[in-house]
C-alpha atoms as a PDB file:
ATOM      1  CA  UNK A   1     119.528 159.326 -50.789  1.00  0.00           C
ATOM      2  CA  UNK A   2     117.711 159.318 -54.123  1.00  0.00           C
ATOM      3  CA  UNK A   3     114.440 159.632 -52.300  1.00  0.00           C
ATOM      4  CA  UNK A   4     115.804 162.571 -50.382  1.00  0.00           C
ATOM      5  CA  UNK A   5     117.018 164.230 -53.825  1.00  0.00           C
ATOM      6  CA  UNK A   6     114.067 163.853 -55.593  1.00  0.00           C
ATOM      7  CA  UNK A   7     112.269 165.492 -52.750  1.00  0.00           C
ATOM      8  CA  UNK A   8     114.831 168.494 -52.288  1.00  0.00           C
ATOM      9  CA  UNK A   9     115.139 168.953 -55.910  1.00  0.00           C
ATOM     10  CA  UNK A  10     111.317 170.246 -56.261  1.00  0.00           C
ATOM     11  CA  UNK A  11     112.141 173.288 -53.998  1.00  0.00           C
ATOM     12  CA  UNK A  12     116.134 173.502 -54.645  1.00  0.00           C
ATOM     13  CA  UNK A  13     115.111 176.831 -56.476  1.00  0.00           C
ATOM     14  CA  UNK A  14     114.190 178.495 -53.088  1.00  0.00           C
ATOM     15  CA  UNK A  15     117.053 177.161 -51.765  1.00  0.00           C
ATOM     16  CA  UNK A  16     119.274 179.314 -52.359  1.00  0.00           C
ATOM     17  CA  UNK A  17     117.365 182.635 -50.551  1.00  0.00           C
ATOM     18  CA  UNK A  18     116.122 180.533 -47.669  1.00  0.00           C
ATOM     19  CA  UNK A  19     119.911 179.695 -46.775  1.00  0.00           C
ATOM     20  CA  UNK A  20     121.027 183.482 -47.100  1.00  0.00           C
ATOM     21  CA  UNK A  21     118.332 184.367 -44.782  1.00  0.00           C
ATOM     22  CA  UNK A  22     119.737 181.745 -42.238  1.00  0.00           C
ATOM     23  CA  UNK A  23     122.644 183.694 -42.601  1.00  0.00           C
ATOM     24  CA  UNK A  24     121.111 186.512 -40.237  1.00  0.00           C
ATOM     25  CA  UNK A  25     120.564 184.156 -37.674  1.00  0.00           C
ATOM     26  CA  UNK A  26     122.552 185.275 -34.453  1.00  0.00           C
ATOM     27  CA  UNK A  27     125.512 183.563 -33.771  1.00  0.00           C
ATOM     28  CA  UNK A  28     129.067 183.242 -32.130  1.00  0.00           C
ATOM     29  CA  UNK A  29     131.455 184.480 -34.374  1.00  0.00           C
ATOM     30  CA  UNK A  30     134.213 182.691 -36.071  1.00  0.00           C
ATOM     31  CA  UNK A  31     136.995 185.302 -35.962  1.00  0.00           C
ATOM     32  CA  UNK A  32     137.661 187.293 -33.095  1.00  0.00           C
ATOM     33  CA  UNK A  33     139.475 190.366 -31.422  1.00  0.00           C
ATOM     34  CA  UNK A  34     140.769 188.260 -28.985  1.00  0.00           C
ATOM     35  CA  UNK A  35     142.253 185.721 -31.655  1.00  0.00           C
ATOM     36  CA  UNK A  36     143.074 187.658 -34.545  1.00  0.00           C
ATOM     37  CA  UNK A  37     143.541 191.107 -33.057  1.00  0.00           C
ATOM     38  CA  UNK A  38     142.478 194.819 -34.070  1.00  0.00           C
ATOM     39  CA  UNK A  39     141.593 193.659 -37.530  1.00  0.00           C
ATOM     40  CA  UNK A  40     139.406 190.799 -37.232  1.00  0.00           C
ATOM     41  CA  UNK A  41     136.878 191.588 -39.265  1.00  0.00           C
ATOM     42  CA  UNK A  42     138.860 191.712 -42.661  1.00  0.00           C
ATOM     43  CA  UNK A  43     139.931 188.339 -42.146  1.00  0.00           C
ATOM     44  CA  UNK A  44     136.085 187.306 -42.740  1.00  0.00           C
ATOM     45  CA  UNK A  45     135.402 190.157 -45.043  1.00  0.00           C
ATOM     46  CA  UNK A  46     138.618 189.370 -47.328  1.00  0.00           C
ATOM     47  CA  UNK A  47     138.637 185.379 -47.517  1.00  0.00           C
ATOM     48  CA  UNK A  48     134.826 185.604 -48.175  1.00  0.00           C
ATOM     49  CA  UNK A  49     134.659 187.710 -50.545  1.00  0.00           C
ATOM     50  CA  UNK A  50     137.164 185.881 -52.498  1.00  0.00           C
ATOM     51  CA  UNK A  51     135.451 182.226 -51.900  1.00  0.00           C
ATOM     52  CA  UNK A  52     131.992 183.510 -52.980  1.00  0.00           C
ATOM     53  CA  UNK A  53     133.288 185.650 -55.512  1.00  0.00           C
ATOM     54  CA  UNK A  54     135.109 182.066 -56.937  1.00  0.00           C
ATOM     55  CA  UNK A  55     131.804 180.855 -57.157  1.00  0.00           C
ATOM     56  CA  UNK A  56     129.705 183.039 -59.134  1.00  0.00           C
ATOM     57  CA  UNK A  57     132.912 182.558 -61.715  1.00  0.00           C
ATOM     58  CA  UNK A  58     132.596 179.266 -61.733  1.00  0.00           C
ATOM     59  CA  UNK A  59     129.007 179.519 -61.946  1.00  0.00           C
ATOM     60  CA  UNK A  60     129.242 182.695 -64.913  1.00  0.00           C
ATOM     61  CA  UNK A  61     132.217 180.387 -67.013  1.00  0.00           C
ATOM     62  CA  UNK A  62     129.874 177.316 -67.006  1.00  0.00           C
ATOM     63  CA  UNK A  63     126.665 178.951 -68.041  1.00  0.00           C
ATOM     64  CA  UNK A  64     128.748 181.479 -70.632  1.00  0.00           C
ATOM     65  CA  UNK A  65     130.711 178.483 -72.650  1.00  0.00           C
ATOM     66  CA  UNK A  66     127.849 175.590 -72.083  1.00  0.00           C
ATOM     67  CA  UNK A  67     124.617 175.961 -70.583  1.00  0.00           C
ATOM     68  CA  UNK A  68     122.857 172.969 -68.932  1.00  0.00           C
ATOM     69  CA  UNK A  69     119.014 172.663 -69.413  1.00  0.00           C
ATOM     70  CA  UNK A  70     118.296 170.670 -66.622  1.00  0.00           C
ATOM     71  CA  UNK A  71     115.858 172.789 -64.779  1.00  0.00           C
ATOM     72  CA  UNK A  72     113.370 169.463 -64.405  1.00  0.00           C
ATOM     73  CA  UNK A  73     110.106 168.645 -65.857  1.00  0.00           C
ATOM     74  CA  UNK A  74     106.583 168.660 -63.679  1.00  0.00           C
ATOM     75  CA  UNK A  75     108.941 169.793 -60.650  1.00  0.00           C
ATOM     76  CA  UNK A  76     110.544 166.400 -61.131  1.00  0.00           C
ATOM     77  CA  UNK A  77     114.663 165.816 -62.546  1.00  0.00           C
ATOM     78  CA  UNK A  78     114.979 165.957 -66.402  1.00  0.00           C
ATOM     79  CA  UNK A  79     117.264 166.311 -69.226  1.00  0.00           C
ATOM     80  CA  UNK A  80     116.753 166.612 -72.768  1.00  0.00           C
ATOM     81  CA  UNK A  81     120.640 165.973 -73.187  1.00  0.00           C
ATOM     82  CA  UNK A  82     123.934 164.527 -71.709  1.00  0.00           C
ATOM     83  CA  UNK A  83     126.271 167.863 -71.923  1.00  0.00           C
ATOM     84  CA  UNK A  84     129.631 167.336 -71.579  1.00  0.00           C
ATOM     85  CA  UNK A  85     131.647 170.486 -72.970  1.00  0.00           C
ATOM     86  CA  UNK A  86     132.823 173.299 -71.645  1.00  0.00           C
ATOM     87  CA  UNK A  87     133.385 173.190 -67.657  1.00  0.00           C
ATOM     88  CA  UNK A  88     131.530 169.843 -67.875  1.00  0.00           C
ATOM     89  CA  UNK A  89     134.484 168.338 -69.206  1.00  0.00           C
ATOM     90  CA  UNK A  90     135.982 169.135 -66.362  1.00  0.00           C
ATOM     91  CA  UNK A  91     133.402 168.613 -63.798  1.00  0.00           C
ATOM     92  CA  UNK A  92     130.096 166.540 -63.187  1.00  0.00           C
ATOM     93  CA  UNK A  93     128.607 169.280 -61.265  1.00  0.00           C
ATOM     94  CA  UNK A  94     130.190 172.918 -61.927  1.00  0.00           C
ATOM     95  CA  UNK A  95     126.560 175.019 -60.841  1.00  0.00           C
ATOM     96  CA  UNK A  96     126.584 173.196 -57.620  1.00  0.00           C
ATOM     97  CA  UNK A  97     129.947 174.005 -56.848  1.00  0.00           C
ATOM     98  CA  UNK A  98     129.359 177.304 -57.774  1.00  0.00           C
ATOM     99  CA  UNK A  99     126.473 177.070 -55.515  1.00  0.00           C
ATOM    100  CA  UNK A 100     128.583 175.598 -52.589  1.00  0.00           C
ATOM    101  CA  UNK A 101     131.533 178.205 -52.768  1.00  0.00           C
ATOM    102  CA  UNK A 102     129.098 181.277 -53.353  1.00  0.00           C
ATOM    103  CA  UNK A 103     127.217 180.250 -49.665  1.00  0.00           C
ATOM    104  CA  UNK A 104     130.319 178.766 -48.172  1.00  0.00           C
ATOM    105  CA  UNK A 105     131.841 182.516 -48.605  1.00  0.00           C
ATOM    106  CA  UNK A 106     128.949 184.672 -47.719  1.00  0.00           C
ATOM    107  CA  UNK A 107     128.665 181.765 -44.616  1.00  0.00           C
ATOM    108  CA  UNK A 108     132.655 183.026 -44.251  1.00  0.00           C
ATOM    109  CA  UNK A 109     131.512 186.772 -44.634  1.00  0.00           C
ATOM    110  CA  UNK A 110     129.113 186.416 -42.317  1.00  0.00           C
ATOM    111  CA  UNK A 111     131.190 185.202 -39.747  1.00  0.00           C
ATOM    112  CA  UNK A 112     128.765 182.969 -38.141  1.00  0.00           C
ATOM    113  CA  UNK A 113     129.753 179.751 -36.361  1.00  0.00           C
ATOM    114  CA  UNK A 114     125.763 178.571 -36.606  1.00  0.00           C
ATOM    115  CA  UNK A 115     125.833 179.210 -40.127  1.00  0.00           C
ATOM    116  CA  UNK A 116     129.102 177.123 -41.390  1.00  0.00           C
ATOM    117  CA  UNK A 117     129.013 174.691 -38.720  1.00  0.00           C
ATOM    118  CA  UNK A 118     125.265 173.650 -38.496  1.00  0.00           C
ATOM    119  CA  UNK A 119     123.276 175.436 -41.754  1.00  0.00           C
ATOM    120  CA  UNK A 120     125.875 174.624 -44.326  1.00  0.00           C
ATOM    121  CA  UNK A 121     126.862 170.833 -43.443  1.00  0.00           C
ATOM    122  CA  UNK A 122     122.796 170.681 -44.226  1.00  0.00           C
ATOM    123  CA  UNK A 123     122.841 171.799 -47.456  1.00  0.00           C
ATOM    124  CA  UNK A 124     126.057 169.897 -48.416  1.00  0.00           C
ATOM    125  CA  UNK A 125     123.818 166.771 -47.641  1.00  0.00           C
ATOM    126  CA  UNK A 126     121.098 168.120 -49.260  1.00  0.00           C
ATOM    127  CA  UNK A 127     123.010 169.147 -52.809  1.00  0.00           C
ATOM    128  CA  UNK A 128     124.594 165.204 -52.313  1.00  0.00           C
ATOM    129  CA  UNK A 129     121.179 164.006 -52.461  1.00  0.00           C
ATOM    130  CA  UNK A 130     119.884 165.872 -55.261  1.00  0.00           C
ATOM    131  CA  UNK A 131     122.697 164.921 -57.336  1.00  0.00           C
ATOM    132  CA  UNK A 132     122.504 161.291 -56.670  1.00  0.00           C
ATOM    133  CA  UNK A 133     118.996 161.431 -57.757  1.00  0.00           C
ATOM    134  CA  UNK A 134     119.944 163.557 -61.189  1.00  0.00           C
ATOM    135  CA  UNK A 135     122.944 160.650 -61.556  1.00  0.00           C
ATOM    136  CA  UNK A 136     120.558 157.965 -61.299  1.00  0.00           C
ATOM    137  CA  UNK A 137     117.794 159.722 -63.737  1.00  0.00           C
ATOM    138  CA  UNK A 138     120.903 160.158 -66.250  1.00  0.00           C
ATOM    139  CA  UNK A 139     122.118 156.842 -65.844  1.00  0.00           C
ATOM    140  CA  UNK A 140     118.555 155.420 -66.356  1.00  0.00           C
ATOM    141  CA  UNK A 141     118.051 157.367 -69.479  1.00  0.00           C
ATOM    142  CA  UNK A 142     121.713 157.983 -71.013  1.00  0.00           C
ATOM    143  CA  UNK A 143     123.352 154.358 -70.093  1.00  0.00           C
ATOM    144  CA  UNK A 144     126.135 153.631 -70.964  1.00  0.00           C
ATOM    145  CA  UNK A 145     127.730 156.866 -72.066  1.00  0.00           C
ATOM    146  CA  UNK A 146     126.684 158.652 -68.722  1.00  0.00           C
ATOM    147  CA  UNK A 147     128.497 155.594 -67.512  1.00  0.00           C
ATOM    148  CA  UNK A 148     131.682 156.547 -69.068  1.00  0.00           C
ATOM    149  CA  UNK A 149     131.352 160.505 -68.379  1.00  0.00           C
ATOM    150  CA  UNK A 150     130.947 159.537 -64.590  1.00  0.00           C
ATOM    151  CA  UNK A 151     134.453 157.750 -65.824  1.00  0.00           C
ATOM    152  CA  UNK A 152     136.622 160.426 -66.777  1.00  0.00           C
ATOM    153  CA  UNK A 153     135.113 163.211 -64.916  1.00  0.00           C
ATOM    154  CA  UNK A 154     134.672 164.243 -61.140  1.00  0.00           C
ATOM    155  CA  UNK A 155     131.477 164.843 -59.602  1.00  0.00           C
ATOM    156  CA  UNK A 156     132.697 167.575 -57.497  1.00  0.00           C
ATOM    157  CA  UNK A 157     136.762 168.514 -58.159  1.00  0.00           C
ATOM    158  CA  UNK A 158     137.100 170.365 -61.146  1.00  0.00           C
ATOM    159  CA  UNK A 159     139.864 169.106 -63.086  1.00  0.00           C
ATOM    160  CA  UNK A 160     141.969 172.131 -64.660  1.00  0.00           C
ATOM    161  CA  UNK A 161     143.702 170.129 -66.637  1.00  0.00           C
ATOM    162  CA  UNK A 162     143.401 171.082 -70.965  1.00  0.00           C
ATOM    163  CA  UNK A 163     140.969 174.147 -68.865  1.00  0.00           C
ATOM    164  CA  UNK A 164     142.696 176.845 -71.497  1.00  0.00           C
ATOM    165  CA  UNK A 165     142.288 174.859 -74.330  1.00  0.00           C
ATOM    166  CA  UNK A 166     138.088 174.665 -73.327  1.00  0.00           C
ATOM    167  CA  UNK A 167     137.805 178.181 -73.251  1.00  0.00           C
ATOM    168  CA  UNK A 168     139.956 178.729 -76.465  1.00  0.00           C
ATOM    169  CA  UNK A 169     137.692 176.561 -78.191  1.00  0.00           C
ATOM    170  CA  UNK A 170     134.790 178.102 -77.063  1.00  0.00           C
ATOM    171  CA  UNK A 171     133.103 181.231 -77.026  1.00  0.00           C
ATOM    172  CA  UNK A 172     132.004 183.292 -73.914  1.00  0.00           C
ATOM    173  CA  UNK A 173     128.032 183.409 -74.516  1.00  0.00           C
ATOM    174  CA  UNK A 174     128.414 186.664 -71.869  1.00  0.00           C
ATOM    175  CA  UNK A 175     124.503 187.261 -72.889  1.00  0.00           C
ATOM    176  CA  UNK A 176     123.716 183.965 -71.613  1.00  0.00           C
ATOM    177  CA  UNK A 177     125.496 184.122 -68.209  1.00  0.00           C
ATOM    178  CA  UNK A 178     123.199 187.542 -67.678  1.00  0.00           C
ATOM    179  CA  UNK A 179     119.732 186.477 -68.950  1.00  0.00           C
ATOM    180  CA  UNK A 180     120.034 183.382 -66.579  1.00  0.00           C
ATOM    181  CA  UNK A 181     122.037 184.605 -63.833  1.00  0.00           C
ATOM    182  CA  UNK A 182     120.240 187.955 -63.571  1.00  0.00           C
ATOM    183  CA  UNK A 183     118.000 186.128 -60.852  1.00  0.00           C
ATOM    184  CA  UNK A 184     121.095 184.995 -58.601  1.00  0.00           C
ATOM    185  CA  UNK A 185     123.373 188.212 -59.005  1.00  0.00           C
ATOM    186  CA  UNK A 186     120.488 190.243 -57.397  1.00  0.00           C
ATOM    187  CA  UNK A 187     119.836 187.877 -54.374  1.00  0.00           C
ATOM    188  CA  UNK A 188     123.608 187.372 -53.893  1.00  0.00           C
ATOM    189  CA  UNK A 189     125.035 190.976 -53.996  1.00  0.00           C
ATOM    190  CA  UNK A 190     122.117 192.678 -52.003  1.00  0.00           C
ATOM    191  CA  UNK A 191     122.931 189.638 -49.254  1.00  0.00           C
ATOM    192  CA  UNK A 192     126.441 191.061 -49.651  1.00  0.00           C
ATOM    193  CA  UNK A 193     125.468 194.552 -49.325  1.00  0.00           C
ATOM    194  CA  UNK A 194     123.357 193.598 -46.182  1.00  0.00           C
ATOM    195  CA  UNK A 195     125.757 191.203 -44.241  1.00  0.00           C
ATOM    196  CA  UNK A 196     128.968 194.127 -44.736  1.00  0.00           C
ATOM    197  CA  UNK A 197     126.758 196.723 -43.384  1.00  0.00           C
ATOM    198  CA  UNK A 198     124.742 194.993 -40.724  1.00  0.00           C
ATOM    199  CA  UNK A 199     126.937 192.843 -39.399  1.00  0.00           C
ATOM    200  CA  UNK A 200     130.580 194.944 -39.806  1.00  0.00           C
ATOM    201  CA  UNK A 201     128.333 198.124 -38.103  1.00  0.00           C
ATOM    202  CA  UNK A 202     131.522 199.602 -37.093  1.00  0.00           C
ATOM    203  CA  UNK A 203     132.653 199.868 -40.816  1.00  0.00           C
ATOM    204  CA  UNK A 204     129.595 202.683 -41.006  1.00  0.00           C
ATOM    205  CA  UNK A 205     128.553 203.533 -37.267  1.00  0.00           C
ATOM    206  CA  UNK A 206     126.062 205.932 -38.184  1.00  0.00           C
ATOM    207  CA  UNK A 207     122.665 203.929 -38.872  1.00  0.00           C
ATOM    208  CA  UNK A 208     121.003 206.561 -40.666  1.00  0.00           C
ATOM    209  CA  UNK A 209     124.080 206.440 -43.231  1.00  0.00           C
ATOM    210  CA  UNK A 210     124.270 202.776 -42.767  1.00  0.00           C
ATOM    211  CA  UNK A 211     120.521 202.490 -43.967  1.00  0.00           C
ATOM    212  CA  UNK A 212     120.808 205.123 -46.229  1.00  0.00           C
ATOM    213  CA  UNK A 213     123.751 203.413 -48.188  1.00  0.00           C
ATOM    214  CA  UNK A 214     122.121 199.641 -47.891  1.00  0.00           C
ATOM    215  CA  UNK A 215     118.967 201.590 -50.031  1.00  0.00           C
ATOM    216  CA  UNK A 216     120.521 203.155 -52.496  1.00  0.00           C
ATOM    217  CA  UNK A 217     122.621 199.447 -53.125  1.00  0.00           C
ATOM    218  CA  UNK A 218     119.193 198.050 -52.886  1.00  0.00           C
ATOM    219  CA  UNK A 219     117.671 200.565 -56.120  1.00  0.00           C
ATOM    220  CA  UNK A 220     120.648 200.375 -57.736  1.00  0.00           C
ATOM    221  CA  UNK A 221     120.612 196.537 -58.005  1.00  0.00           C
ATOM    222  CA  UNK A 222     116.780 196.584 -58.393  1.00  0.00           C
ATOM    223  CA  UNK A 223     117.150 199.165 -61.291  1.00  0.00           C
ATOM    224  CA  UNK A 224     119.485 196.887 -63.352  1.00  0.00           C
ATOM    225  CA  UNK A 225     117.431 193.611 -62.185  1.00  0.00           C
ATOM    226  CA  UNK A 226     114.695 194.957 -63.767  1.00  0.00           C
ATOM    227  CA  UNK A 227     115.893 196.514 -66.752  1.00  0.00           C
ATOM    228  CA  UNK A 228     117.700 193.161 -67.749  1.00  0.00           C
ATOM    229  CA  UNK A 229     114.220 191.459 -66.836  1.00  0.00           C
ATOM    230  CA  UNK A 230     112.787 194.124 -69.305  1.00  0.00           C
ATOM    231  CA  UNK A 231     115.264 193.284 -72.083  1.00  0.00           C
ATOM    232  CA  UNK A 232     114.641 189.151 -71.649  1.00  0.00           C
ATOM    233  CA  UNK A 233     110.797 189.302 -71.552  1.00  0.00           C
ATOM    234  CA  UNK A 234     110.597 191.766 -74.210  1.00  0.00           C
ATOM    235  CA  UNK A 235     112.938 190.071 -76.760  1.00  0.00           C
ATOM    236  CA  UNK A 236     115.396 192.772 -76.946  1.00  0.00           C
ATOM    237  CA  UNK A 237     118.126 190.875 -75.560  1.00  0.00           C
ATOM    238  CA  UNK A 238     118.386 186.639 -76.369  1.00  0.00           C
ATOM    239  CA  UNK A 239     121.390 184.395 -75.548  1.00  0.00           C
ATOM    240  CA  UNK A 240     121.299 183.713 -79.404  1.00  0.00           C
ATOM    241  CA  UNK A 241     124.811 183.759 -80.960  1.00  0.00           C
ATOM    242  CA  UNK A 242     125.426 185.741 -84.295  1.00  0.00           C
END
């Protein structure tokens, strides 16, 4: 499994937009006229956009109160430090189950069978792996007091317990969660934008409008992607606090 992680983990930054392509792939759907009656489709719509929605929260409290910099070294798994505040105090892995809720709902929103029963038990194996290699690089270099993190907190339930008195104690770094989640919000909310319209076609039968609206989403997004871009590169915005 190590092996497998340290292999995954050089390309588990395409990841993420190779899987929401998958999620285009035709399939038999999940909920159905014939099951669920006249309104189907906002069983899918509804419970998905709530799971994935859970994610990117999880994902946007974790990065906001205590950023991880473990993006690897020579496309290999690294860490300068052992964090363990913020949502790290109450989970191992809080990204990755950001990760795994964001895909499990647009895999729910998507209401593809392929998709959640086939394309996302593959990347639950493949997230295992990576993490079992990370574990084993942070157990190599932080010892004993990795040992005794892996003690008193989950690798993948988040423990709410004391979770008001973390954020309390610390401060929302809302700069942060933008300058490196910029990236993500784009990808995720066009694949939104694109799996309501295309695959719910009866929500907006015309496909002139239908295109018309899934464009101007698209410019939108693009316009604040790059203007936040802009403000990183150039300085003008840093996830300094004070």
């Amino acid at each position: 499994m190590i092996t497998i992680g340290n292999f995954f983990f050089r390309f588990r930054n395409v990841l993420f937009i190779f899987l929401y392509l998958l999620l285009f792939l035709p399939s038999p759907d999940i909920f159905t006229k014939a099951r669920f009656g006249e309104n189907y489709h906002l069983w899918p719509i509804v419970i998905g956009l709530l799971v994935t929605i859970l994610g990117e929260a999880i994902r946007g409290a974790t990065i906001g109160l205590a950023y991880i910099i473990r993006g690897g070294k020579d496309k290999k798994v690294h860490a300068e430090n052992l964090v363990t505040e913020g949502i790290f105090k109450h989970c191992r892995n809080p990204l990755y189950v950001g990760n795994i809720l964001m895909l499990l709902g647009v895999g729910i929103l998507s209401n593809s069978w392929i998709y959640l029963g086939i394309v996302f038990p593959i990347f639950l194996f493949i997230y295992q792996s990576i993490v079992m290699a990370e574990e084993n690089f942070l157990q190599n270099k932080f010892g004993f007091d990795f040992v005794n993190y892996c003690r008193r907190v989950n690798r993948w339930v988040i423990n709410l317990k004391g979770i008001e008195s973390t954020f309390s104690e610390m401060k929302f770094n809302y700069k942060r969660w933008i300058l490196k989640e910029y990236n993500t919000l784009f990808i995720w909310l066009v694949g939104i934008a694109a799996i309501i319209l295309f695959e719910y076609e009866h929500l907006v039968p015309d496909p002139d409008i239908r295109k018309g609206i899934f464009l101007s989403i698209l410019v939108a997004l693009g316009i604040v992607y790059c203007y936040v871009r802009y403000l990183k590169k150039s300085g003008k915005m840093t996830d300094r606090v004070g």
